[in-house]
C-alpha atoms as a PDB file:
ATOM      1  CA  UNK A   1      12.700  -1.418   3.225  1.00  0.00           C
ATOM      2  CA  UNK A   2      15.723  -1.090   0.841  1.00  0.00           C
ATOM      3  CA  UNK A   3      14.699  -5.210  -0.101  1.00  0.00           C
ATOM      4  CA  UNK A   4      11.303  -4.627  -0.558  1.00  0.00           C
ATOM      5  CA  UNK A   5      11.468  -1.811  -2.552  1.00  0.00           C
ATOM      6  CA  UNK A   6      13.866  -3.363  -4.943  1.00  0.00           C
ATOM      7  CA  UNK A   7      11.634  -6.502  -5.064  1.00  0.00           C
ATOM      8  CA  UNK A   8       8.745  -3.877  -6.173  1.00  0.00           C
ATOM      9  CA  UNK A   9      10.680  -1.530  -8.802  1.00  0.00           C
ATOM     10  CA  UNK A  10      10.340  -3.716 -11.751  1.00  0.00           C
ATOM     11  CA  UNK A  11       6.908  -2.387 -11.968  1.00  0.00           C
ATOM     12  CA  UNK A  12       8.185   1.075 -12.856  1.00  0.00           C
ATOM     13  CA  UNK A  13      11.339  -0.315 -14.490  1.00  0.00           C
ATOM     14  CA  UNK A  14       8.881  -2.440 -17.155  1.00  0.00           C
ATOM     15  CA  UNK A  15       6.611   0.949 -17.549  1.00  0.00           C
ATOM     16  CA  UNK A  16       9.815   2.823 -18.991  1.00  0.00           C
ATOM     17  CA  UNK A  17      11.045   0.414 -20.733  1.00  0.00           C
ATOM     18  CA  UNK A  18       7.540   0.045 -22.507  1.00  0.00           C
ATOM     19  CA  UNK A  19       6.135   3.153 -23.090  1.00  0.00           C
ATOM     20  CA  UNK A  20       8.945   4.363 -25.539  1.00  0.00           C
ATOM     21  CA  UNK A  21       8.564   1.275 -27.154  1.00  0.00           C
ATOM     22  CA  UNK A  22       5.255   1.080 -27.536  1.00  0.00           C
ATOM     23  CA  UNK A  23       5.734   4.523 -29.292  1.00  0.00           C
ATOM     24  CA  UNK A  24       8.395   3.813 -31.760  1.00  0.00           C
ATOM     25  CA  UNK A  25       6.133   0.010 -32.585  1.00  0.00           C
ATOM     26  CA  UNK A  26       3.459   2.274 -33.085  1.00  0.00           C
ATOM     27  CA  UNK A  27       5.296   4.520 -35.795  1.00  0.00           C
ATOM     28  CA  UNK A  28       7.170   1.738 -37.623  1.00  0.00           C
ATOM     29  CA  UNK A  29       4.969  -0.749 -37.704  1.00  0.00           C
ATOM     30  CA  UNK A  30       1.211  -1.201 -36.581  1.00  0.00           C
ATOM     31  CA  UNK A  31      -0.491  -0.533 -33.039  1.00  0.00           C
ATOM     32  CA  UNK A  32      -1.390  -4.115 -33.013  1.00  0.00           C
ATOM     33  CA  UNK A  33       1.828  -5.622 -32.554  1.00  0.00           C
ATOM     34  CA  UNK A  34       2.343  -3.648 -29.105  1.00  0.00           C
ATOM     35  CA  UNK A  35      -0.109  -6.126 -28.176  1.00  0.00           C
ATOM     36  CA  UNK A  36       1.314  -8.919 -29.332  1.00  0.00           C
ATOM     37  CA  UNK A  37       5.101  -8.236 -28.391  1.00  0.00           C
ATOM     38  CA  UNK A  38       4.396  -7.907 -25.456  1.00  0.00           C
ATOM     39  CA  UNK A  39       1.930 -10.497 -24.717  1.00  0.00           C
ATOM     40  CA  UNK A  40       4.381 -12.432 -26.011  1.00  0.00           C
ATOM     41  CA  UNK A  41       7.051 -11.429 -23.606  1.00  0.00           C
ATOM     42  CA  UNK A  42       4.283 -11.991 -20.769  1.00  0.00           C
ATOM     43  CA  UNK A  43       4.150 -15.817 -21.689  1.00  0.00           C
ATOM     44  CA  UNK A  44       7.862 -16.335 -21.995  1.00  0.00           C
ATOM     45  CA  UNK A  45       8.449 -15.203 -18.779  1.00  0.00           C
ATOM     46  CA  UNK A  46       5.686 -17.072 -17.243  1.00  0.00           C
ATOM     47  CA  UNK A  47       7.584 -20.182 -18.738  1.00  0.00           C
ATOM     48  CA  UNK A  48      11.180 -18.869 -17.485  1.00  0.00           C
ATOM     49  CA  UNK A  49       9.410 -18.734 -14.072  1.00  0.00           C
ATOM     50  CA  UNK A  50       7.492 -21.666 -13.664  1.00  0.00           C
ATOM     51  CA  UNK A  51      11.156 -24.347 -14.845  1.00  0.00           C
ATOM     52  CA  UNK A  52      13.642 -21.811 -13.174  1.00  0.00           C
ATOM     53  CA  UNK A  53      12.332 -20.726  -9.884  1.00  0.00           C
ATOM     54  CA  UNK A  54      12.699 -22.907  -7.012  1.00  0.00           C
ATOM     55  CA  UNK A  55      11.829 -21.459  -3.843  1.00  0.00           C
ATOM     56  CA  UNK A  56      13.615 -23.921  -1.440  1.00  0.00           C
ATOM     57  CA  UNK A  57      16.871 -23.350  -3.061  1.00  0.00           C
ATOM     58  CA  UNK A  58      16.452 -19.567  -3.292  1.00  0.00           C
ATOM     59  CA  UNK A  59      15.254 -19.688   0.934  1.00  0.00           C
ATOM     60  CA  UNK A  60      18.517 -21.809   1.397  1.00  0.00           C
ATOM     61  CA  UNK A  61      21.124 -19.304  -0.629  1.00  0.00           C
ATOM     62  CA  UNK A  62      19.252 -16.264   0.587  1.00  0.00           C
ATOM     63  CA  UNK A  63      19.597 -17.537   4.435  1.00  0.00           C
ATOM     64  CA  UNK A  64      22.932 -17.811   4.158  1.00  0.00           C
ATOM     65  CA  UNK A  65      23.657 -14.596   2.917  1.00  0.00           C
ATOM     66  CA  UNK A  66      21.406 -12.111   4.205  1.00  0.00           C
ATOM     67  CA  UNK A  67      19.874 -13.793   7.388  1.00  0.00           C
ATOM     68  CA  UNK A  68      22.225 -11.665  10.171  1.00  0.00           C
ATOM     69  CA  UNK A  69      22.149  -8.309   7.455  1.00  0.00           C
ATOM     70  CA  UNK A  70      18.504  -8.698   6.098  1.00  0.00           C
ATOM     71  CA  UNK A  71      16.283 -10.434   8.508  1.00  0.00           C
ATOM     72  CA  UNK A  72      13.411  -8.869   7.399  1.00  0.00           C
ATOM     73  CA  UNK A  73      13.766  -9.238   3.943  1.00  0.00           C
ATOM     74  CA  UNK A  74      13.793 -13.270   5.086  1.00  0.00           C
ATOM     75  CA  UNK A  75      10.500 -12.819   6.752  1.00  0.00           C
ATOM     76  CA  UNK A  76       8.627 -11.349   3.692  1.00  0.00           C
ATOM     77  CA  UNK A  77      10.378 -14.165   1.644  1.00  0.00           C
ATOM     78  CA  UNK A  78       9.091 -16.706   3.848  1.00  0.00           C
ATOM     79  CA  UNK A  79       6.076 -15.421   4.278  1.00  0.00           C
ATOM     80  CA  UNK A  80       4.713 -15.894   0.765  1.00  0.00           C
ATOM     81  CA  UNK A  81       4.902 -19.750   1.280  1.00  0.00           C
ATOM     82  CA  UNK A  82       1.761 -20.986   2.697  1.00  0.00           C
ATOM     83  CA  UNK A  83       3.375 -23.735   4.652  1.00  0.00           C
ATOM     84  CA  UNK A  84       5.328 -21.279   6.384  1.00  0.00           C
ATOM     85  CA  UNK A  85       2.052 -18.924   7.346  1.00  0.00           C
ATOM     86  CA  UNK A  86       0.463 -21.827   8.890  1.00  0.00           C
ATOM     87  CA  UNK A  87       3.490 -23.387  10.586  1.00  0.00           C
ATOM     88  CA  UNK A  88       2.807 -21.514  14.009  1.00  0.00           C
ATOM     89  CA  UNK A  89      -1.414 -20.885  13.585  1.00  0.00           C
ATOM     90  CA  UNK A  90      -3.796 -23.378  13.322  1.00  0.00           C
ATOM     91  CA  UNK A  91      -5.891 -21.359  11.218  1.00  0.00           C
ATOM     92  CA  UNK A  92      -6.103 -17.795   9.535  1.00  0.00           C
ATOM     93  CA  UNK A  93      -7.616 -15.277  12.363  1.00  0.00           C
ATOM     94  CA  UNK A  94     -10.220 -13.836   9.480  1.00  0.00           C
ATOM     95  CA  UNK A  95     -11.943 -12.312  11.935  1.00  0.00           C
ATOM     96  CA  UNK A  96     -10.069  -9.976  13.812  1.00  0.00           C
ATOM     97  CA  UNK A  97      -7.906  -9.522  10.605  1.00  0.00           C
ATOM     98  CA  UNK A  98     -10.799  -8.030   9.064  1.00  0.00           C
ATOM     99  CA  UNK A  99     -12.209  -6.037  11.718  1.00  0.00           C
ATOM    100  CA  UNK A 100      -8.419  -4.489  12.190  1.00  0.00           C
ATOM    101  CA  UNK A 101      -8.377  -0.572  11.078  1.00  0.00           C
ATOM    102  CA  UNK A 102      -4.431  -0.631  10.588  1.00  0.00           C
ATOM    103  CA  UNK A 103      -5.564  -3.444   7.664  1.00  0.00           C
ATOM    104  CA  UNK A 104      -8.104  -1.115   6.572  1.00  0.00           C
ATOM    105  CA  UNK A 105      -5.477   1.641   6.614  1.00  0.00           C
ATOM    106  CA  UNK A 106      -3.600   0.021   4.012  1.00  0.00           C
ATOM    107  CA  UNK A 107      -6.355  -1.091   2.298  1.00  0.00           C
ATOM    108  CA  UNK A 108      -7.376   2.827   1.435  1.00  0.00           C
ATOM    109  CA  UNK A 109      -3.611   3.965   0.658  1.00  0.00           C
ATOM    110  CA  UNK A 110      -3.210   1.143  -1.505  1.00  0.00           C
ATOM    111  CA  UNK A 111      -6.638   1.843  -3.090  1.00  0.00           C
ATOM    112  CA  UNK A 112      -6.440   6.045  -3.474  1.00  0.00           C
ATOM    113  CA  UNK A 113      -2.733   5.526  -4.507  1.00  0.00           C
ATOM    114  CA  UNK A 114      -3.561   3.639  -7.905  1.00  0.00           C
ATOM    115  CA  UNK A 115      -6.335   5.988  -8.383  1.00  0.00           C
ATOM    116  CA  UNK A 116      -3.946   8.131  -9.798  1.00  0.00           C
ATOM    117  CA  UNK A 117      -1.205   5.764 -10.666  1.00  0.00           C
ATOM    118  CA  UNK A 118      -3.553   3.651 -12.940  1.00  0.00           C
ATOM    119  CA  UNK A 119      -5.184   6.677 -14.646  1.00  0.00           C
ATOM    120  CA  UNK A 120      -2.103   8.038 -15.601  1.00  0.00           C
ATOM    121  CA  UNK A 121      -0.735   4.582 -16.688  1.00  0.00           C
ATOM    122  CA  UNK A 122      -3.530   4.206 -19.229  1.00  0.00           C
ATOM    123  CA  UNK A 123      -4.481   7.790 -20.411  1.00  0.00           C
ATOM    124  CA  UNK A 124      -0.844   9.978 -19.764  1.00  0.00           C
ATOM    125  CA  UNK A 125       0.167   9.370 -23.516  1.00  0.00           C
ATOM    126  CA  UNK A 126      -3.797  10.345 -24.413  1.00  0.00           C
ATOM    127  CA  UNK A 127      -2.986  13.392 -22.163  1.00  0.00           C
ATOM    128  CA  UNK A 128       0.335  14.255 -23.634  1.00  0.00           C
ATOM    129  CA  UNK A 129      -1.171  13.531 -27.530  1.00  0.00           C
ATOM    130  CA  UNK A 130      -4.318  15.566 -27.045  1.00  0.00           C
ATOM    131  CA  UNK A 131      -3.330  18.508 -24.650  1.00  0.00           C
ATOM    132  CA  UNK A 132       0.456  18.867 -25.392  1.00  0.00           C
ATOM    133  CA  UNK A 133       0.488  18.020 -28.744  1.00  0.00           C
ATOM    134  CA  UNK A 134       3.664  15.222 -29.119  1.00  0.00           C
ATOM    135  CA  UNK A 135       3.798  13.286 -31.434  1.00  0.00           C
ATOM    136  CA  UNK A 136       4.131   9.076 -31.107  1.00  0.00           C
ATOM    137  CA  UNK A 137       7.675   9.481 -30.495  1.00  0.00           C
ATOM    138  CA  UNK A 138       7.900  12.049 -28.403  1.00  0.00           C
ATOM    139  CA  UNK A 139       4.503  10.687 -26.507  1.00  0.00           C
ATOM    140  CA  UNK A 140       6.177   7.429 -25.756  1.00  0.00           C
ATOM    141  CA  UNK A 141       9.729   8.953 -24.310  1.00  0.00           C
ATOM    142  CA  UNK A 142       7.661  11.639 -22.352  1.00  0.00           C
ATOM    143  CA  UNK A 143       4.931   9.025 -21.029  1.00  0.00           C
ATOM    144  CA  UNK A 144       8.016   6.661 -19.563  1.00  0.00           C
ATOM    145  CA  UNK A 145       9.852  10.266 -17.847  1.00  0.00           C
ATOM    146  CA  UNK A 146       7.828  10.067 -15.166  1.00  0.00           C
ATOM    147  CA  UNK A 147       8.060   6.271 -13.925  1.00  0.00           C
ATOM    148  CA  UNK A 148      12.110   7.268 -14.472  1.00  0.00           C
ATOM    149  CA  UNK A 149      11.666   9.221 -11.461  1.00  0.00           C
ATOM    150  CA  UNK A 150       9.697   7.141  -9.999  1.00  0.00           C
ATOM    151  CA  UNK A 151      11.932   4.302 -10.053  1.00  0.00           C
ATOM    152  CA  UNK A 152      14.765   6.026  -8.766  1.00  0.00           C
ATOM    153  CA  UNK A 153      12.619   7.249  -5.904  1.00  0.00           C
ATOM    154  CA  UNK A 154      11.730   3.904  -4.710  1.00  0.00           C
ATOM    155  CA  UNK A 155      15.471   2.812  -4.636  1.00  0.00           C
ATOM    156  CA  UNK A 156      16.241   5.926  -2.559  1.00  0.00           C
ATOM    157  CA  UNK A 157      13.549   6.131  -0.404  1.00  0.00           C
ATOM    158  CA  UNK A 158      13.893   2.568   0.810  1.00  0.00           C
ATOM    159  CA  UNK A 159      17.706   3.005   1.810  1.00  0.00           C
ATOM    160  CA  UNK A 160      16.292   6.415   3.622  1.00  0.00           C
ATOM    161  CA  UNK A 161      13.565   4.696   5.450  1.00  0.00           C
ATOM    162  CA  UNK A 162      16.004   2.150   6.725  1.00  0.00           C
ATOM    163  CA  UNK A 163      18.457   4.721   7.429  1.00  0.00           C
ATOM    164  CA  UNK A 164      15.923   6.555   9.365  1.00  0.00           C
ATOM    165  CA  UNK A 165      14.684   3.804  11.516  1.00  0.00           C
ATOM    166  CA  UNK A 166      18.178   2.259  12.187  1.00  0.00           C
ATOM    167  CA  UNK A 167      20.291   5.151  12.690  1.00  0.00           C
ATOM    168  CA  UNK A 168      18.310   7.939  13.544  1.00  0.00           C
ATOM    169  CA  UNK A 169      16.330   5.845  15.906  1.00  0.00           C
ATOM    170  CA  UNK A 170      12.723   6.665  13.818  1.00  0.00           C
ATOM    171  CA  UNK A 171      10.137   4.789  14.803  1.00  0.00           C
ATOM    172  CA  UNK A 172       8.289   2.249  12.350  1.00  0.00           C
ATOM    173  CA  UNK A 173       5.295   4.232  12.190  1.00  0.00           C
ATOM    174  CA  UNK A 174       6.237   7.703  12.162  1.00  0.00           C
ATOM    175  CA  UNK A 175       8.430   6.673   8.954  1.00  0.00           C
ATOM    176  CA  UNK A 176       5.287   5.052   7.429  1.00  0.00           C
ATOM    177  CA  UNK A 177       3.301   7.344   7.755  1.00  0.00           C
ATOM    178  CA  UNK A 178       5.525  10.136   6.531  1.00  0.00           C
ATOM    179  CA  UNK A 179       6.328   8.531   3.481  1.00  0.00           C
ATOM    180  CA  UNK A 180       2.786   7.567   2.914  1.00  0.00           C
ATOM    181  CA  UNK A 181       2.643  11.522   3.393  1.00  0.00           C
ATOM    182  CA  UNK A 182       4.973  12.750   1.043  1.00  0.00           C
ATOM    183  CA  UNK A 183       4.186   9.948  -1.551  1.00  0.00           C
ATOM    184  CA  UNK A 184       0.286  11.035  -1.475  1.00  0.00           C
ATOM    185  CA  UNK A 185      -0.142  14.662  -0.770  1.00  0.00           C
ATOM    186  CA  UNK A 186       3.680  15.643  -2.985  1.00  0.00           C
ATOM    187  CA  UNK A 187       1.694  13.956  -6.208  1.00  0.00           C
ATOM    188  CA  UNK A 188      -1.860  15.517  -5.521  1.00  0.00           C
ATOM    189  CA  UNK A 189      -0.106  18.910  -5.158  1.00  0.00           C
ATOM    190  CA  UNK A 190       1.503  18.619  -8.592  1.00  0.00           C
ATOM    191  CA  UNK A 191      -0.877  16.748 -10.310  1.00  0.00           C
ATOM    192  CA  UNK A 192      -3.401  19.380  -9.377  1.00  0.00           C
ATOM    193  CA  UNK A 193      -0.558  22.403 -10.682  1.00  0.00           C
ATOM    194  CA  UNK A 194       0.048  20.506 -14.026  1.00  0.00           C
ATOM    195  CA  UNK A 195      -3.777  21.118 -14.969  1.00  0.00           C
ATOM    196  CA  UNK A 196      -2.935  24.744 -14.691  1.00  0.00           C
ATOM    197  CA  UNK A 197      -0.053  25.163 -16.995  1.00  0.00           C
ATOM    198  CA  UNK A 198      -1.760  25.950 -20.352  1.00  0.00           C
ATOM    199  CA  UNK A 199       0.701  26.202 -23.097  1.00  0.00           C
ATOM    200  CA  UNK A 200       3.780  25.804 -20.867  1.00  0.00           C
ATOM    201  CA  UNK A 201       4.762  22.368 -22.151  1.00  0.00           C
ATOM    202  CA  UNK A 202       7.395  21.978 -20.463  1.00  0.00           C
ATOM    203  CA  UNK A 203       6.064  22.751 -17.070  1.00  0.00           C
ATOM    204  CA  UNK A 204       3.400  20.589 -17.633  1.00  0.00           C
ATOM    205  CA  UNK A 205       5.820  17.267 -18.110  1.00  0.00           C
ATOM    206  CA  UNK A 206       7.746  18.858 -15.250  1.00  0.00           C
ATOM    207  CA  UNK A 207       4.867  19.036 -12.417  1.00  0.00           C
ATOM    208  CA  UNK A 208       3.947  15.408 -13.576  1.00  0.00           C
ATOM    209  CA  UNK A 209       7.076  13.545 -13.873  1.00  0.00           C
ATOM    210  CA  UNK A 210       7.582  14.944 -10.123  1.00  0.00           C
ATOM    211  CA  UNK A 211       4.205  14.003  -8.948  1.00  0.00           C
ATOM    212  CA  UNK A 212       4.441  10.439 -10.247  1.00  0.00           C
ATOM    213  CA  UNK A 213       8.092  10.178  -8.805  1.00  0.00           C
ATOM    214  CA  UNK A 214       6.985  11.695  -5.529  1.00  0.00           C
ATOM    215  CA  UNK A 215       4.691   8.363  -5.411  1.00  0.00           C
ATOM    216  CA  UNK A 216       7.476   6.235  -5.305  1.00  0.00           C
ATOM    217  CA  UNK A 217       7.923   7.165  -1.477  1.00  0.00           C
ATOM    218  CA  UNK A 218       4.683   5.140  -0.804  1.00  0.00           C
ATOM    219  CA  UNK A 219       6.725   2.214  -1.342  1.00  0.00           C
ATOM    220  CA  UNK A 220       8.541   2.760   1.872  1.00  0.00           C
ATOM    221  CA  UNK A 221       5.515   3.573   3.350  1.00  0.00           C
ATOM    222  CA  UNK A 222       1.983   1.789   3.113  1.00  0.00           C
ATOM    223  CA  UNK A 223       3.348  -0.948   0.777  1.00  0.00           C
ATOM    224  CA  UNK A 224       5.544  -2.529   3.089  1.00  0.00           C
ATOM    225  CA  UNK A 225       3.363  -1.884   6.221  1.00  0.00           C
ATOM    226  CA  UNK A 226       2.060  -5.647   5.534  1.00  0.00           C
ATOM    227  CA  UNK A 227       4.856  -6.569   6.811  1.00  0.00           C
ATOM    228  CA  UNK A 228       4.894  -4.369  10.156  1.00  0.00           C
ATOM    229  CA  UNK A 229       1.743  -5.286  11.392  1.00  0.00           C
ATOM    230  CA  UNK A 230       1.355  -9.019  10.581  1.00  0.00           C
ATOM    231  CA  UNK A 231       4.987 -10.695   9.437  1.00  0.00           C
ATOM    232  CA  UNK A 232       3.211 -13.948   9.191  1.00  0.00           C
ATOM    233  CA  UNK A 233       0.470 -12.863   7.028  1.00  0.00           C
ATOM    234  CA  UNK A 234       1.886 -10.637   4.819  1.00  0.00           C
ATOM    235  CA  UNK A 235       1.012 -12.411   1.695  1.00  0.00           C
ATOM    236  CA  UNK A 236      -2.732 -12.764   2.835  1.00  0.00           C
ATOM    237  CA  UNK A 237      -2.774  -9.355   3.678  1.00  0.00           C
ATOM    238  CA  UNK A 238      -1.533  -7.907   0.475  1.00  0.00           C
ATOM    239  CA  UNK A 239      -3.852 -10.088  -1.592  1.00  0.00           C
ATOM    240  CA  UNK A 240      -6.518  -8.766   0.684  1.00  0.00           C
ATOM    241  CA  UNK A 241      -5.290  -4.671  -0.226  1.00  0.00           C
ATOM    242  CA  UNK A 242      -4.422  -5.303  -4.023  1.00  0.00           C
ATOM    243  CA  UNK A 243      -8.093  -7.159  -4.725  1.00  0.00           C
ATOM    244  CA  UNK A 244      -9.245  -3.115  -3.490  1.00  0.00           C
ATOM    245  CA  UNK A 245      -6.347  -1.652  -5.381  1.00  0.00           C
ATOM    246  CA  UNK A 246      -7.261  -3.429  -8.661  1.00  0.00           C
ATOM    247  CA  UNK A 247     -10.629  -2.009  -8.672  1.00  0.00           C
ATOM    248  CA  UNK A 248      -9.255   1.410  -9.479  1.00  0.00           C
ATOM    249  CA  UNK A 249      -7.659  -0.067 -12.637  1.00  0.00           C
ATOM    250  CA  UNK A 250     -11.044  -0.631 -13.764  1.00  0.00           C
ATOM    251  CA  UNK A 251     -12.749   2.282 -13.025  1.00  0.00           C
ATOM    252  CA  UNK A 252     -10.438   5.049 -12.703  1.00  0.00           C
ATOM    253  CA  UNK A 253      -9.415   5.268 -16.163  1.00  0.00           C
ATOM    254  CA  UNK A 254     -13.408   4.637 -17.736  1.00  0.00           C
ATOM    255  CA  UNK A 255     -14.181   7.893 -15.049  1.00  0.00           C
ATOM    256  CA  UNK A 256     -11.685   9.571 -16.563  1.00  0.00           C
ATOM    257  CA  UNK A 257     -12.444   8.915 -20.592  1.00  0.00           C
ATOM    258  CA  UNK A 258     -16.095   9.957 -19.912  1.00  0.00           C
ATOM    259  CA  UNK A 259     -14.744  12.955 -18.622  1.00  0.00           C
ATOM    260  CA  UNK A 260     -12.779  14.024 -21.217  1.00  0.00           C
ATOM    261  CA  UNK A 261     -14.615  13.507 -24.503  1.00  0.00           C
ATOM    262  CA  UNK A 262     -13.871  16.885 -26.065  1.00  0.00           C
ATOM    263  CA  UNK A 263      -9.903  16.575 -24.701  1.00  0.00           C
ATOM    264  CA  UNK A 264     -10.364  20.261 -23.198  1.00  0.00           C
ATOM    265  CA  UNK A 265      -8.016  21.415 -20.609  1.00  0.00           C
ATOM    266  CA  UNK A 266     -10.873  22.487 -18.533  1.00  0.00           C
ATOM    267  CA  UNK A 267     -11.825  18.415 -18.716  1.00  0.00           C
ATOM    268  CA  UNK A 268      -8.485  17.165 -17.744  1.00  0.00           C
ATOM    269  CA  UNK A 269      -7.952  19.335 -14.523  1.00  0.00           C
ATOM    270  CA  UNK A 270     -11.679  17.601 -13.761  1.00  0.00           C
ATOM    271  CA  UNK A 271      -9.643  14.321 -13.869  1.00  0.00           C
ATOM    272  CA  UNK A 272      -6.574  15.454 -11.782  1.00  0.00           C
ATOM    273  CA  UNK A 273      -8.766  16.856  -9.286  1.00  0.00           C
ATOM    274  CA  UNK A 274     -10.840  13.862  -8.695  1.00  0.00           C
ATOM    275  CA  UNK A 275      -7.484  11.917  -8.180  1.00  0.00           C
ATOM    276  CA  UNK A 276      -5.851  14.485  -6.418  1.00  0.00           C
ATOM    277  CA  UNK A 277      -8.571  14.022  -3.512  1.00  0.00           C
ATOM    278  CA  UNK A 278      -9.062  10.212  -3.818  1.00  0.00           C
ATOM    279  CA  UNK A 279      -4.986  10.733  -2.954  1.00  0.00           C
ATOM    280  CA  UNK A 280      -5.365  13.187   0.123  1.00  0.00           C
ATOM    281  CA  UNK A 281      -8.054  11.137   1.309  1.00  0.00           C
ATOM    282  CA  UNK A 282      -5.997   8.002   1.165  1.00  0.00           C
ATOM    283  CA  UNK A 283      -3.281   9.781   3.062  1.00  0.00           C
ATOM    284  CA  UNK A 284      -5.130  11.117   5.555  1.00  0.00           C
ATOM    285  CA  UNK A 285      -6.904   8.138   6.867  1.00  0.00           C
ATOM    286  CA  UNK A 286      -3.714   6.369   6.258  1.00  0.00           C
ATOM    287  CA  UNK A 287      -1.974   8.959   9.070  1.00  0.00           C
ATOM    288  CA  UNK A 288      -4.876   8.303  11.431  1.00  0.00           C
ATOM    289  CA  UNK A 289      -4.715   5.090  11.511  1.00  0.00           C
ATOM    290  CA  UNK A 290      -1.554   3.176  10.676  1.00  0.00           C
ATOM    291  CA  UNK A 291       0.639   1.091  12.797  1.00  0.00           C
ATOM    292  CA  UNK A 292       3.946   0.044  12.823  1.00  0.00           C
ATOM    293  CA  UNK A 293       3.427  -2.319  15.754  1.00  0.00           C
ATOM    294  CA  UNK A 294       2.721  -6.286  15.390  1.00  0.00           C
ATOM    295  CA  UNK A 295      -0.997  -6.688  15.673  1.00  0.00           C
ATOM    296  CA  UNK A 296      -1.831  -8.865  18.422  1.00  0.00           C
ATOM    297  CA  UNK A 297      -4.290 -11.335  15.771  1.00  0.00           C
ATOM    298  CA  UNK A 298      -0.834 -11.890  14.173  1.00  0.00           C
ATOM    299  CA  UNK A 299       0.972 -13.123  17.057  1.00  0.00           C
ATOM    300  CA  UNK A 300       2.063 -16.416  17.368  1.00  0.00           C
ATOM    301  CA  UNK A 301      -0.184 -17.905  20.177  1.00  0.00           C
ATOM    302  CA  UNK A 302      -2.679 -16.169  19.798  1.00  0.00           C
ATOM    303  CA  UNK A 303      -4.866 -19.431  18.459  1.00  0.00           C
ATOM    304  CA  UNK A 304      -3.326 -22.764  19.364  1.00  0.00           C
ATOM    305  CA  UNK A 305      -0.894 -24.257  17.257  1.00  0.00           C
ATOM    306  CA  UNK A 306      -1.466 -26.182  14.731  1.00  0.00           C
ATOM    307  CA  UNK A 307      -0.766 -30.080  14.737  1.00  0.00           C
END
């Protein structure tokens, strides 16, 4: 867990770096160049990745290093080369992967989680401009406060989940699915509370910087459940959950801009409900139906091997 959720915090990491950014761009120069910048950024790194990665080196200094400390963090590495998924199947069990409810599990957490995480990606500086009042400066610091705590959150609770499962003797799933817990229902709870601050500003940033960083214990939870219930296929499986998850991206945030055309405080608690229960949903089918247990379509054997 503590591996996985360090591979995943750049997300959160890039989001606070940006946001204040994006707000002092925005005052000293033109809107138009936060495009730019950082579309510019996105194709230099695409070009530092593509001549400086190499992933047979980085399996051969990582196995030396972690494979006795970190085996699992080897499996999830391994598991994003193809060669390696297919090395013990001769094909992809598509059926009974698709038909499995754990799968399905994660597919819903994944997909009622960035209900709320894209929506406030995209329209928390509209929310803090409109119904707080700050201005571009204070927008773009304010905006990034809340994927702060969030990034610390997912450092933490990794090195708790493992802590709980190797030393307290927690089983996979009960950790999963508590974490999934706290990281759904903890940010519905405040999201919900920040709609009904009025003028108290302060409160306001409060309830949502800890909703958002209350999300980062999801990381610990549904996120890396890939990996519990199908080592092998854990790079099929979360393309399979992040196609679903991308689809709030593009709806959430148009949902939420038609519901807020006047920017009324009445409007915007509309919004944080609707993602509040797209969240306690998500946690509450993830809790009945999770795993931590390797599904028996993932076991090796279970079609003949391949040639």
């Amino acid at each position: 867990s503590t591996l996985f959720c360090f591979l995943l915090v750049g997300a959160q990491l890039g989001t606070v770096v940006s946001l204040p950014l994006s707000g002092l761009i925005c005052y000293y120069m033109n809107w138009v160049y936060v495009f730019y910048i950082f579309g510019a950024l996105g194709v230099l790194w695409w070009f530092f990745w593509m001549f400086l990665v190499n992933l047979v080196s980085i399996k051969n200094t990582v196995f030396n290093k972690c494979s006795y400390q970190h085996p699992d963090f080897l499996l999830f590495l391994f598991s994003l080369s193809p060669a390696c998924q297919l090395s013990t199947q001769k094909s992809v069990p598509w059926r009974p992967m698709l038909v499995s409810l754990p799968l399905w599990a994660i597919v819903v957490a994944h997909f009622s989680y960035n209900w709320t995480f894209y929506t406030l990606l995209t329209l928390l500086p509209t929310y803090m401009k409109e119904i707080l009042r700050f201005d571009a400066q204070e927008n773009g610091f304010l905006s990034a406060l809340p994927y702060f705590g969030c990034w610390l959150c997912i450092i933490l609770s990794g090195q708790i989940a493992d802590y709980l499962r190797e030393k307290q003797n927690f089983s996979t799933v009960c950790v999963r699915k508590c974490f999934t817990l706290i990281g759904m229902v903890g940010p519905a709870v405040f999201l919900v509370a920040a709609g009904f601050t009025g003028c108290n500003y302060a409160l306001a940033v409060a309830f949502v910087t800890i909703s958002t960083t209350l999300g980062g214990f999801c990381t610990s939870g549904y996120s890396i459940n890939h990996l519990d219930i199908a080592p092998s296929y854990a790079g099929i499986l979360l393309g399979i959950t992040n196609s679903f998850a991308t689809i709030p991206g593009m709806v959430g945030p148009v949902i939420a801009k038609n519901l807020t055309h006047n920017n009324t405080v009445g409007e915007w608690q509309m919004v944080f409900y609707i993602a509040a229960s797209i969240n306690l949903f998500g946690a509450i089918f993830f809790a009945l139906f999770a795993s931590g247990e390797v599904q028996d379509w993932a076991v090796s054997g279970y079609h003949l091997p391949r040639n």
